[in-house]
Each structure stands twice: as structure tokens, then as C-alpha cells.
PDB file of N, CA and C in Angstrom:
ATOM      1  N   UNK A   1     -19.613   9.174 -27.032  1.00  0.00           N
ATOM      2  CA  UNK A   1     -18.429   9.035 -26.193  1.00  0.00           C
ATOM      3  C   UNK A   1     -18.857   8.976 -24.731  1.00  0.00           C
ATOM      4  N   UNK A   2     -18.037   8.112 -23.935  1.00  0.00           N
ATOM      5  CA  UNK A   2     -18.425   8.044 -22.516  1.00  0.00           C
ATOM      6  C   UNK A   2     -18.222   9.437 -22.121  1.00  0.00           C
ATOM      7  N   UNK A   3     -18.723   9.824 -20.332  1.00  0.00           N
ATOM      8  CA  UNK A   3     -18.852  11.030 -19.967  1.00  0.00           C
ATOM      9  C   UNK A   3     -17.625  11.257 -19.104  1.00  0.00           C
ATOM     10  N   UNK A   4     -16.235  12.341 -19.336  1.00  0.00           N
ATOM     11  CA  UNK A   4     -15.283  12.695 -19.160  1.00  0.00           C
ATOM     12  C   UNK A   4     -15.411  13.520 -17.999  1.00  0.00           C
ATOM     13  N   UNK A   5     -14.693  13.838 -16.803  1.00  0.00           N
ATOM     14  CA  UNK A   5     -14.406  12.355 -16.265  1.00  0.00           C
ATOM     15  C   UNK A   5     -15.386  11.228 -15.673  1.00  0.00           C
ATOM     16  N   UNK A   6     -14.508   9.987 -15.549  1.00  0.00           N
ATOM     17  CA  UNK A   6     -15.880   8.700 -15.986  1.00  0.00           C
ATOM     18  C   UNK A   6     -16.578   8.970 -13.952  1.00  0.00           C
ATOM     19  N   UNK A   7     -17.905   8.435 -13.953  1.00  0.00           N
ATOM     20  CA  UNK A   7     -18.686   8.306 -12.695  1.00  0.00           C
ATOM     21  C   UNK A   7     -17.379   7.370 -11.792  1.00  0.00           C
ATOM     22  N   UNK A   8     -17.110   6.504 -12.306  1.00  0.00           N
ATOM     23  CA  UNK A   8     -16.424   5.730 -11.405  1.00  0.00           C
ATOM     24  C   UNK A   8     -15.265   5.365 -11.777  1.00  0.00           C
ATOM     25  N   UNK A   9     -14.354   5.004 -11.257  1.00  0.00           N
ATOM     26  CA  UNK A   9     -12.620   4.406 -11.386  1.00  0.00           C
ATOM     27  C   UNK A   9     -12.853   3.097 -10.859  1.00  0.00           C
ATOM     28  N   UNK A  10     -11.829   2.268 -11.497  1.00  0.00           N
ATOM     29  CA  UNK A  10     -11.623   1.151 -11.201  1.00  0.00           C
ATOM     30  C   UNK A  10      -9.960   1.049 -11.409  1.00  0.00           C
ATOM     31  N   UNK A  11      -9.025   0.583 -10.311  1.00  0.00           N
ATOM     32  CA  UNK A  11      -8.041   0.609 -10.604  1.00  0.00           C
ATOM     33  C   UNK A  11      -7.738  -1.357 -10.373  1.00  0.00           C
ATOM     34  N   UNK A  12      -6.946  -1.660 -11.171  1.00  0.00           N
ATOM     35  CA  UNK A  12      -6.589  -3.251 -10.548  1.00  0.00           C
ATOM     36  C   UNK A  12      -5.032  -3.398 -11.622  1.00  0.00           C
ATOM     37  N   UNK A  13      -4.427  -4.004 -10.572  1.00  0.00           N
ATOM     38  CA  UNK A  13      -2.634  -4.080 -10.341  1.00  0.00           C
ATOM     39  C   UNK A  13      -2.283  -5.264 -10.308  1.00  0.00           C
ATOM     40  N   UNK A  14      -1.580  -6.064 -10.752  1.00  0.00           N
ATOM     41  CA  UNK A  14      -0.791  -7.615 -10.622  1.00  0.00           C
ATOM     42  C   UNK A  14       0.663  -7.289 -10.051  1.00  0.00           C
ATOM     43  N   UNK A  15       1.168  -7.712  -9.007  1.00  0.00           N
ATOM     44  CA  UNK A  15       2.239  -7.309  -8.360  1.00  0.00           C
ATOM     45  C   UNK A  15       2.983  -5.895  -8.460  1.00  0.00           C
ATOM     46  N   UNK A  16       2.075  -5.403  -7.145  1.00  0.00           N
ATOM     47  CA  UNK A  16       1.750  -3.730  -6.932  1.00  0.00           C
ATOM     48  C   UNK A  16       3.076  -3.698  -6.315  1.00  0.00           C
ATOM     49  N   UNK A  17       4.299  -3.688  -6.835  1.00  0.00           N
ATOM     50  CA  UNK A  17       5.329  -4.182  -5.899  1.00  0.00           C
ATOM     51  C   UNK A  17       5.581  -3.335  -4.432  1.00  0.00           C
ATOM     52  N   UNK A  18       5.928  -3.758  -2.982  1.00  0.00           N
ATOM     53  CA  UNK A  18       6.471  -2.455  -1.752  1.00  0.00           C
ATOM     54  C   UNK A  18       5.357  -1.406  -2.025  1.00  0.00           C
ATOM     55  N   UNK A  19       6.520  -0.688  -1.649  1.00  0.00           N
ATOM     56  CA  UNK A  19       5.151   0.932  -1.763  1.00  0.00           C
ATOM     57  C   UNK A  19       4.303   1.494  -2.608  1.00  0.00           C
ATOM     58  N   UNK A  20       4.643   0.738  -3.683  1.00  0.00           N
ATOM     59  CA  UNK A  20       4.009   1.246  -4.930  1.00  0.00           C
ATOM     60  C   UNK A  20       1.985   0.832  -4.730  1.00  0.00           C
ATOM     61  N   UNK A  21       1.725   0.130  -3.786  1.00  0.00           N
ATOM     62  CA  UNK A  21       0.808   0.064  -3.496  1.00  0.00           C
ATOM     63  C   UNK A  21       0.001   0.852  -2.972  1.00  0.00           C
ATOM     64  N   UNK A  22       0.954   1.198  -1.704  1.00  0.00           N
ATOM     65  CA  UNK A  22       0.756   2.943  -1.050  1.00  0.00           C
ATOM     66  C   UNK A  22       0.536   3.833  -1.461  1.00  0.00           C
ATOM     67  N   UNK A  23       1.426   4.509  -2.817  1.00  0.00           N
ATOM     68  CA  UNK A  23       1.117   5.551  -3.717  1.00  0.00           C
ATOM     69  C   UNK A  23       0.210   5.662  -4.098  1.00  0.00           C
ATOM     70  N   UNK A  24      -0.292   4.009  -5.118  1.00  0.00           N
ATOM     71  CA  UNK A  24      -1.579   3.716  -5.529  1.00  0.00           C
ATOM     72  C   UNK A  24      -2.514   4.102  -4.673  1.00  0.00           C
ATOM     73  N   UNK A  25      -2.878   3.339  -3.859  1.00  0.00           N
ATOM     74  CA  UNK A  25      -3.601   4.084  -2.819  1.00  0.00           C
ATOM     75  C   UNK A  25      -4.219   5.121  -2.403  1.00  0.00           C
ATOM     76  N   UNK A  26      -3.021   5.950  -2.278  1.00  0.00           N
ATOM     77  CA  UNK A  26      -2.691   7.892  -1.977  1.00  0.00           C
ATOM     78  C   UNK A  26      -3.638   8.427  -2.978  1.00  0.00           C
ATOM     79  N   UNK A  27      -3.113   7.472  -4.162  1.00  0.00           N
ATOM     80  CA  UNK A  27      -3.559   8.651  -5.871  1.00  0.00           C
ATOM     81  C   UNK A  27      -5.043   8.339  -5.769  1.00  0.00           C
ATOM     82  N   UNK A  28      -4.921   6.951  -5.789  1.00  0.00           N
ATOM     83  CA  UNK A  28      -7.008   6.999  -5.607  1.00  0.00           C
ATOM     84  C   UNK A  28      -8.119   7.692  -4.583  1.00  0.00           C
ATOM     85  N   UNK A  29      -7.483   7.449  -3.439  1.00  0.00           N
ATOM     86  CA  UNK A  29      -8.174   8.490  -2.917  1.00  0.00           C
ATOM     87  C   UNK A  29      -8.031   9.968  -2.873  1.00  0.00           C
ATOM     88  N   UNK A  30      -7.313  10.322  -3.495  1.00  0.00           N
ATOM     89  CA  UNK A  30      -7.376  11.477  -4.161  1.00  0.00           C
ATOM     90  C   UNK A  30      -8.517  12.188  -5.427  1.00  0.00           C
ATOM     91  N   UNK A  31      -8.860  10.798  -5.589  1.00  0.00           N
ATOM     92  CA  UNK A  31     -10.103  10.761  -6.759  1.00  0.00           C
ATOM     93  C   UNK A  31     -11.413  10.981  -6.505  1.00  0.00           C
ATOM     94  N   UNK A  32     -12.193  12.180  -6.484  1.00  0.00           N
ATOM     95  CA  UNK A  32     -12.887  12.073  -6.040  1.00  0.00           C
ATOM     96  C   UNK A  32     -13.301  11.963  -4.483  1.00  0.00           C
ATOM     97  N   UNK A  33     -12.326  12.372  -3.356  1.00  0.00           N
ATOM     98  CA  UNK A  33     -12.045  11.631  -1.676  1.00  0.00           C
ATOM     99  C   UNK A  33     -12.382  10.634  -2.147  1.00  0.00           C
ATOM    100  N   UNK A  34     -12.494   9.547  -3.128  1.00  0.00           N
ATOM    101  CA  UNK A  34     -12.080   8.171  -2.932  1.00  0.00           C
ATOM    102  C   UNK A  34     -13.568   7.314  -2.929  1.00  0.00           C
ATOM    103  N   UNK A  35     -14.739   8.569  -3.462  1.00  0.00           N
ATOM    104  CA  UNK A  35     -15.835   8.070  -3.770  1.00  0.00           C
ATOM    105  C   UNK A  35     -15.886   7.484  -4.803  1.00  0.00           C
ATOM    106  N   UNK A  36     -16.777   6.744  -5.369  1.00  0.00           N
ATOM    107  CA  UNK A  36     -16.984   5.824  -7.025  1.00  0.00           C
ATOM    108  C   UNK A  36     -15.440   5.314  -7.286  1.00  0.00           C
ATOM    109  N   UNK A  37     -14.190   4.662  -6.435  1.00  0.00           N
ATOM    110  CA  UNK A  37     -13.157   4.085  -6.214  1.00  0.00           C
ATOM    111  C   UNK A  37     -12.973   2.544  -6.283  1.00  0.00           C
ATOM    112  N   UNK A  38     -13.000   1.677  -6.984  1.00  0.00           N
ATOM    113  CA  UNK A  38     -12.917   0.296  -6.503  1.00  0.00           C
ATOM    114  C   UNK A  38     -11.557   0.126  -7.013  1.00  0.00           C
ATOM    115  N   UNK A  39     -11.147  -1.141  -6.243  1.00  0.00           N
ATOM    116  CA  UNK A  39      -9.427  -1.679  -5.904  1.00  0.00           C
ATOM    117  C   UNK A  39      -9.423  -2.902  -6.068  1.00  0.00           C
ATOM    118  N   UNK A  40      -8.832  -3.084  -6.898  1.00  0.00           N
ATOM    119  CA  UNK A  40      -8.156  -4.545  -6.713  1.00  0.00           C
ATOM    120  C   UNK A  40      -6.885  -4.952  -7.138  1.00  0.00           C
ATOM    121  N   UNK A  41      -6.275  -5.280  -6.286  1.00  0.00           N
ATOM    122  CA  UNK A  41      -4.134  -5.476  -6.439  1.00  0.00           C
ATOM    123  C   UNK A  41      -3.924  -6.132  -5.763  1.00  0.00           C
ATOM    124  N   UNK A  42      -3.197  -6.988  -6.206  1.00  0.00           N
ATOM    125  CA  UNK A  42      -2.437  -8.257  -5.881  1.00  0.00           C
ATOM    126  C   UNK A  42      -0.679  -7.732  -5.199  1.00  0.00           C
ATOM    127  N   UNK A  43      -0.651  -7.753  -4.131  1.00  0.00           N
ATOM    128  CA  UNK A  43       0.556  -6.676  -3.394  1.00  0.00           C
ATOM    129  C   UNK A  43       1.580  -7.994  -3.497  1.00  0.00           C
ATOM    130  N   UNK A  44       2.457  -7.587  -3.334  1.00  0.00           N
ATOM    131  CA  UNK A  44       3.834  -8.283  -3.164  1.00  0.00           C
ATOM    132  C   UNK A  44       4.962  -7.361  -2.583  1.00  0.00           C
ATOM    133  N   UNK A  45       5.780  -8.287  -2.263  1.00  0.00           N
ATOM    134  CA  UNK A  45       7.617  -7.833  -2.123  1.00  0.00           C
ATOM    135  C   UNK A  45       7.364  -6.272  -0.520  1.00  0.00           C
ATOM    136  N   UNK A  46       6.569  -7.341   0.392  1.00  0.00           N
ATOM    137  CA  UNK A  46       6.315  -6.203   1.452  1.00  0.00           C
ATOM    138  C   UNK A  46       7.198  -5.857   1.828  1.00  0.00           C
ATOM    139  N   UNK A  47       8.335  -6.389   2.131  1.00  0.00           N
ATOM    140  CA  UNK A  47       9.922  -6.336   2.415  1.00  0.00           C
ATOM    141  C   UNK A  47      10.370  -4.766   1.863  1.00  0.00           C
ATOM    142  N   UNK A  48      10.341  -4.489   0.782  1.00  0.00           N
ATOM    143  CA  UNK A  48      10.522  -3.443   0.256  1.00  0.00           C
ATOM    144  C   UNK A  48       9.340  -2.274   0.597  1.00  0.00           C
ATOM    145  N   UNK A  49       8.593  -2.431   1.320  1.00  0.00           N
ATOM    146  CA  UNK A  49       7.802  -1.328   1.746  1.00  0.00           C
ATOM    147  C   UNK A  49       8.638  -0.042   2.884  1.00  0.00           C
ATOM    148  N   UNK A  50       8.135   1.169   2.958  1.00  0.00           N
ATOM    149  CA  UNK A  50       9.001   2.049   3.845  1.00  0.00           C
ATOM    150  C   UNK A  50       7.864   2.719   4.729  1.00  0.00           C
ATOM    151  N   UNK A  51       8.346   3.162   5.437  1.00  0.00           N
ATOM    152  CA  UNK A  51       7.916   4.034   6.725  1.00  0.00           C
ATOM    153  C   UNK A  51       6.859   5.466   5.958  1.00  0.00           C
ATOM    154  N   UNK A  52       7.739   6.224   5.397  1.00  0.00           N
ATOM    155  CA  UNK A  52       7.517   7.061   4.412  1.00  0.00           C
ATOM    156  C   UNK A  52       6.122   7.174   3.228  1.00  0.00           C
ATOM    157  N   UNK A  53       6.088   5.572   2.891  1.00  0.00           N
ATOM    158  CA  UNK A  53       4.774   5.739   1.918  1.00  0.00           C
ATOM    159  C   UNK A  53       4.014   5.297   2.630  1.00  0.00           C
ATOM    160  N   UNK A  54       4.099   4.389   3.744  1.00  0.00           N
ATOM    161  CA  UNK A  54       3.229   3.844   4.155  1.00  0.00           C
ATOM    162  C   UNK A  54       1.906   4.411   4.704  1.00  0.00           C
ATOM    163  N   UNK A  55       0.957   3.530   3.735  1.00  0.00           N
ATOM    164  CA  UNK A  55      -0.553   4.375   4.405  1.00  0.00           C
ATOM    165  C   UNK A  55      -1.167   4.622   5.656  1.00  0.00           C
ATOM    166  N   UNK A  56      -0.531   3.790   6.347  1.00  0.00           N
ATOM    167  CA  UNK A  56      -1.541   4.284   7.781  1.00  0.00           C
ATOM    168  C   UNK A  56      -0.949   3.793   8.919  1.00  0.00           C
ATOM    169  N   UNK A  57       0.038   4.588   9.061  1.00  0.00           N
ATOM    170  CA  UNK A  57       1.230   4.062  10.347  1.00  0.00           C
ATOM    171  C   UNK A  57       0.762   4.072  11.549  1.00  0.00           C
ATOM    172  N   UNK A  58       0.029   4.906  11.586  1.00  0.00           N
ATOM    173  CA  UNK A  58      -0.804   4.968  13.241  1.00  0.00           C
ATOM    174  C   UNK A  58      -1.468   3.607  13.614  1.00  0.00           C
ATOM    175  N   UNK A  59      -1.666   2.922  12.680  1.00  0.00           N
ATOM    176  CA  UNK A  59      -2.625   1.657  13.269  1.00  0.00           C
ATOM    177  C   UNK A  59      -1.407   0.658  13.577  1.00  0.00           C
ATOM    178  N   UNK A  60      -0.345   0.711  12.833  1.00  0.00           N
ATOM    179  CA  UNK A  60       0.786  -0.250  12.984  1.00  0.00           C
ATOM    180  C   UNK A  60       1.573   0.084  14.754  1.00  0.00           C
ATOM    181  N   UNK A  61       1.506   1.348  14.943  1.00  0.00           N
ATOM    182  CA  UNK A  61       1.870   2.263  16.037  1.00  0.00           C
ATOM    183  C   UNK A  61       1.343   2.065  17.262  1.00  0.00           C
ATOM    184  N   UNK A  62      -0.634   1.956  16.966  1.00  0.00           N
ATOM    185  CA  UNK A  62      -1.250   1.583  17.603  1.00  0.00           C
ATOM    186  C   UNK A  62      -1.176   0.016  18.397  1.00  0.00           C
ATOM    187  N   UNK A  63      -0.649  -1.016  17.344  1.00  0.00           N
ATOM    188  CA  UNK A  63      -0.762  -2.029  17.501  1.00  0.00           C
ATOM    189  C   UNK A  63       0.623  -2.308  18.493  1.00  0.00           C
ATOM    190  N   UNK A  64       1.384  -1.486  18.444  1.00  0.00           N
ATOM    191  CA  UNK A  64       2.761  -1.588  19.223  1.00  0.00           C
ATOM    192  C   UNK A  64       3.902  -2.188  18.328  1.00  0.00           C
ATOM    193  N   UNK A  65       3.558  -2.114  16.339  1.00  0.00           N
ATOM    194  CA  UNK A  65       4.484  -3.111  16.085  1.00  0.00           C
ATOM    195  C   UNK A  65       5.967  -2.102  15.693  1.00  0.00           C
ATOM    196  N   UNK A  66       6.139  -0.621  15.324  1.00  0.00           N
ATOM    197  CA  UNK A  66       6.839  -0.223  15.266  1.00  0.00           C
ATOM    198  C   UNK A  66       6.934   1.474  15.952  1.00  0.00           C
ATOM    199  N   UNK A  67       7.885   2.129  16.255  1.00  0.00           N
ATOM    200  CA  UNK A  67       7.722   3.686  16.640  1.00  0.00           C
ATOM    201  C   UNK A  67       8.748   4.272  15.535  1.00  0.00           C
ATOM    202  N   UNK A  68       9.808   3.630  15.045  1.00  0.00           N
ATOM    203  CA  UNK A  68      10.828   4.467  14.376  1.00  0.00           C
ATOM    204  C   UNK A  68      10.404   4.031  13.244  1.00  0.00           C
ATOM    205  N   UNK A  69      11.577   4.708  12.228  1.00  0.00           N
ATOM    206  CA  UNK A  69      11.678   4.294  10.384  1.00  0.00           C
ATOM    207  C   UNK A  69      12.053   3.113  10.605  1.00  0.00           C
ATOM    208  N   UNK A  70      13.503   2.898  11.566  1.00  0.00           N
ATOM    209  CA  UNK A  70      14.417   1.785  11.843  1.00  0.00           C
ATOM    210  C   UNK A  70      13.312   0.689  12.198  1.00  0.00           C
ATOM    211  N   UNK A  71      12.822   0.630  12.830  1.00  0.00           N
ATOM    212  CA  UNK A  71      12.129  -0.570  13.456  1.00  0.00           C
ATOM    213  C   UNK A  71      10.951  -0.917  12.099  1.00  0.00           C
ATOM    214  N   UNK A  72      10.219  -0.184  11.698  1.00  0.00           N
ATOM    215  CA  UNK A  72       9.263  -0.330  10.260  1.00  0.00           C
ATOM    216  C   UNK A  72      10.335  -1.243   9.532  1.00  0.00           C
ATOM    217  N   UNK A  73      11.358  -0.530   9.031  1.00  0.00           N
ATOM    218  CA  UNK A  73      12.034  -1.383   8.276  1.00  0.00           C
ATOM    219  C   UNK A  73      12.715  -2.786   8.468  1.00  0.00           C
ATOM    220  N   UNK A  74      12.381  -3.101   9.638  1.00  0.00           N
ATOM    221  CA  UNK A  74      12.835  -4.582  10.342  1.00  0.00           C
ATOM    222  C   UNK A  74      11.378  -5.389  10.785  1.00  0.00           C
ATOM    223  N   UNK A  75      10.101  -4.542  10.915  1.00  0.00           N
ATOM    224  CA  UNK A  75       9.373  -5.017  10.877  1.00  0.00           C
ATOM    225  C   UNK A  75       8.876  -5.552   9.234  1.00  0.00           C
ATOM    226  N   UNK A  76       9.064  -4.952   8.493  1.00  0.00           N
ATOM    227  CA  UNK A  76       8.631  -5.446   7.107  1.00  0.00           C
ATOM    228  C   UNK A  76       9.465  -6.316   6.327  1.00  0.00           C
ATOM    229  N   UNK A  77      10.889  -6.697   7.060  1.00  0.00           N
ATOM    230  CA  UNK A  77      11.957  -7.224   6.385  1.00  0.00           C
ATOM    231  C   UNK A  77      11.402  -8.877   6.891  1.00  0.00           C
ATOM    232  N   UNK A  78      10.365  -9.069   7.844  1.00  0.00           N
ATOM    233  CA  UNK A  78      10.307  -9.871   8.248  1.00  0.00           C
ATOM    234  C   UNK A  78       9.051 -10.606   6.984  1.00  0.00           C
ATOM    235  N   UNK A  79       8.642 -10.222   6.163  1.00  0.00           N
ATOM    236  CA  UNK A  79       7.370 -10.708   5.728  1.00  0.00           C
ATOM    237  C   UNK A  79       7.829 -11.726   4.750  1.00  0.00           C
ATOM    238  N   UNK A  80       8.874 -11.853   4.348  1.00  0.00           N
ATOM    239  CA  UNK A  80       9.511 -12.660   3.538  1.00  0.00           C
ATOM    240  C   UNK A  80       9.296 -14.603   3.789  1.00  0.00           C
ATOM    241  N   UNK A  81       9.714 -14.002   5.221  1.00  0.00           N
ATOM    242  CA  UNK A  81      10.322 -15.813   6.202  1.00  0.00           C
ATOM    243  C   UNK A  81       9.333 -16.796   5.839  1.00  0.00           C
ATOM    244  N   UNK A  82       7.837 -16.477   6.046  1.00  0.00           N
ATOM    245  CA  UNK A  82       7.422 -17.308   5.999  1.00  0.00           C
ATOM    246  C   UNK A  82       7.023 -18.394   4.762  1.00  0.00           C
ATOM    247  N   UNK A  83       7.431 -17.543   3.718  1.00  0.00           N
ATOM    248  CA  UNK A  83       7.359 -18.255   2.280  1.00  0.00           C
ATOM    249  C   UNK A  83       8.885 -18.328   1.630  1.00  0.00           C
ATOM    250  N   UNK A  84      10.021 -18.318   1.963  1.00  0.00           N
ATOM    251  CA  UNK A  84      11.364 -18.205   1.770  1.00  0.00           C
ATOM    252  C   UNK A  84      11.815 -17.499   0.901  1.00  0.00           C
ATOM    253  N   UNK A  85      11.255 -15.912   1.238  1.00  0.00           N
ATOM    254  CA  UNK A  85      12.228 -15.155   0.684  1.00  0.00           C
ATOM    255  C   UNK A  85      13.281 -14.339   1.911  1.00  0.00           C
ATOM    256  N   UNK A  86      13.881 -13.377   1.402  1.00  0.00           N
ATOM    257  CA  UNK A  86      14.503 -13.172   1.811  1.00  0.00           C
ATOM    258  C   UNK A  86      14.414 -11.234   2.246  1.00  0.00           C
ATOM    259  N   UNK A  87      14.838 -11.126   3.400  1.00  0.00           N
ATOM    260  CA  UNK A  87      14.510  -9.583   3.336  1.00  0.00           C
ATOM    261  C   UNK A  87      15.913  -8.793   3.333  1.00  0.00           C
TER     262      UNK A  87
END
């Protein structure tokens, strides 16, 4: 039998939908701090992402693109436009 728990994780996702990517995320590096970790997910439906799960708001913050929940959520409603969906 392989050795419990395994040396390494591999997680991979086909439309990680909104935050559910984030969580993902959260939970893996939780594994181990996120050593022997590899990723691969195919994200979608950013529109539906929130303030709340989001992994790393400070860089978005940094960048000047949002300060509130309100504004996150108008910033991500926007990711839609360019392929015609809708936020």
C-alpha cells in the first residue's frame, strides 16, 4: 500500500467555479504549509468571486483596484464583458 499520508498532493479542478477556487487554495496550503502541493484548475465565473474568500486582497488593494466589499464586487462583476457574459 502507498505511504499514508501520500509525500505529495496533487489537486486539479475543471471549472473551479468564483470562490470555490479560493477555498481550494486556503485548503491546500493548509497541507503541509503548502509544501509537496501542485495545482492545476481551470477557474471560471470570476463574477461570482467575493471580497471574503478572496486570497490575497492586499495585492488587489495594493494595485489601487478596490478598498471596500462594495467596490470588489463591481470590480469582479466586470470580468464577464469581455467574452459576453454577464455580471
Amino acid at each position: 500500500a502507498p505511504p499514508w499520508p501520500p509525500r505529495e498532493v496533487l489537486a486539479c479542478a475543471k471549472h473551479l467555479c468564483g470562490g470555490a477556487t479560493d477555498v481550494a487554495l486556503r485548503t491546500l496550503q493548509g497541507q503541509r504549509g503548502g509544501d509537496g502541493v501542485s495545482v492545476c484548475v481551470a477557474t471560471c465565473c470570476h463574477h461570482r468571486c467575493d471580497a471574503v474568500s478572496y486570497v490575497n486582497p492586499s495585492f488587489l488593494r495594493e494595485l489601487g483596484l478596490y478598498e471596500t466589499d462594495e467596490d470588489f464586487a463591481q470590480f469582479v462583476s466586470t470580468a464577464g464583458w469581455a467574452v459576453g457574459g454577464q455580471g
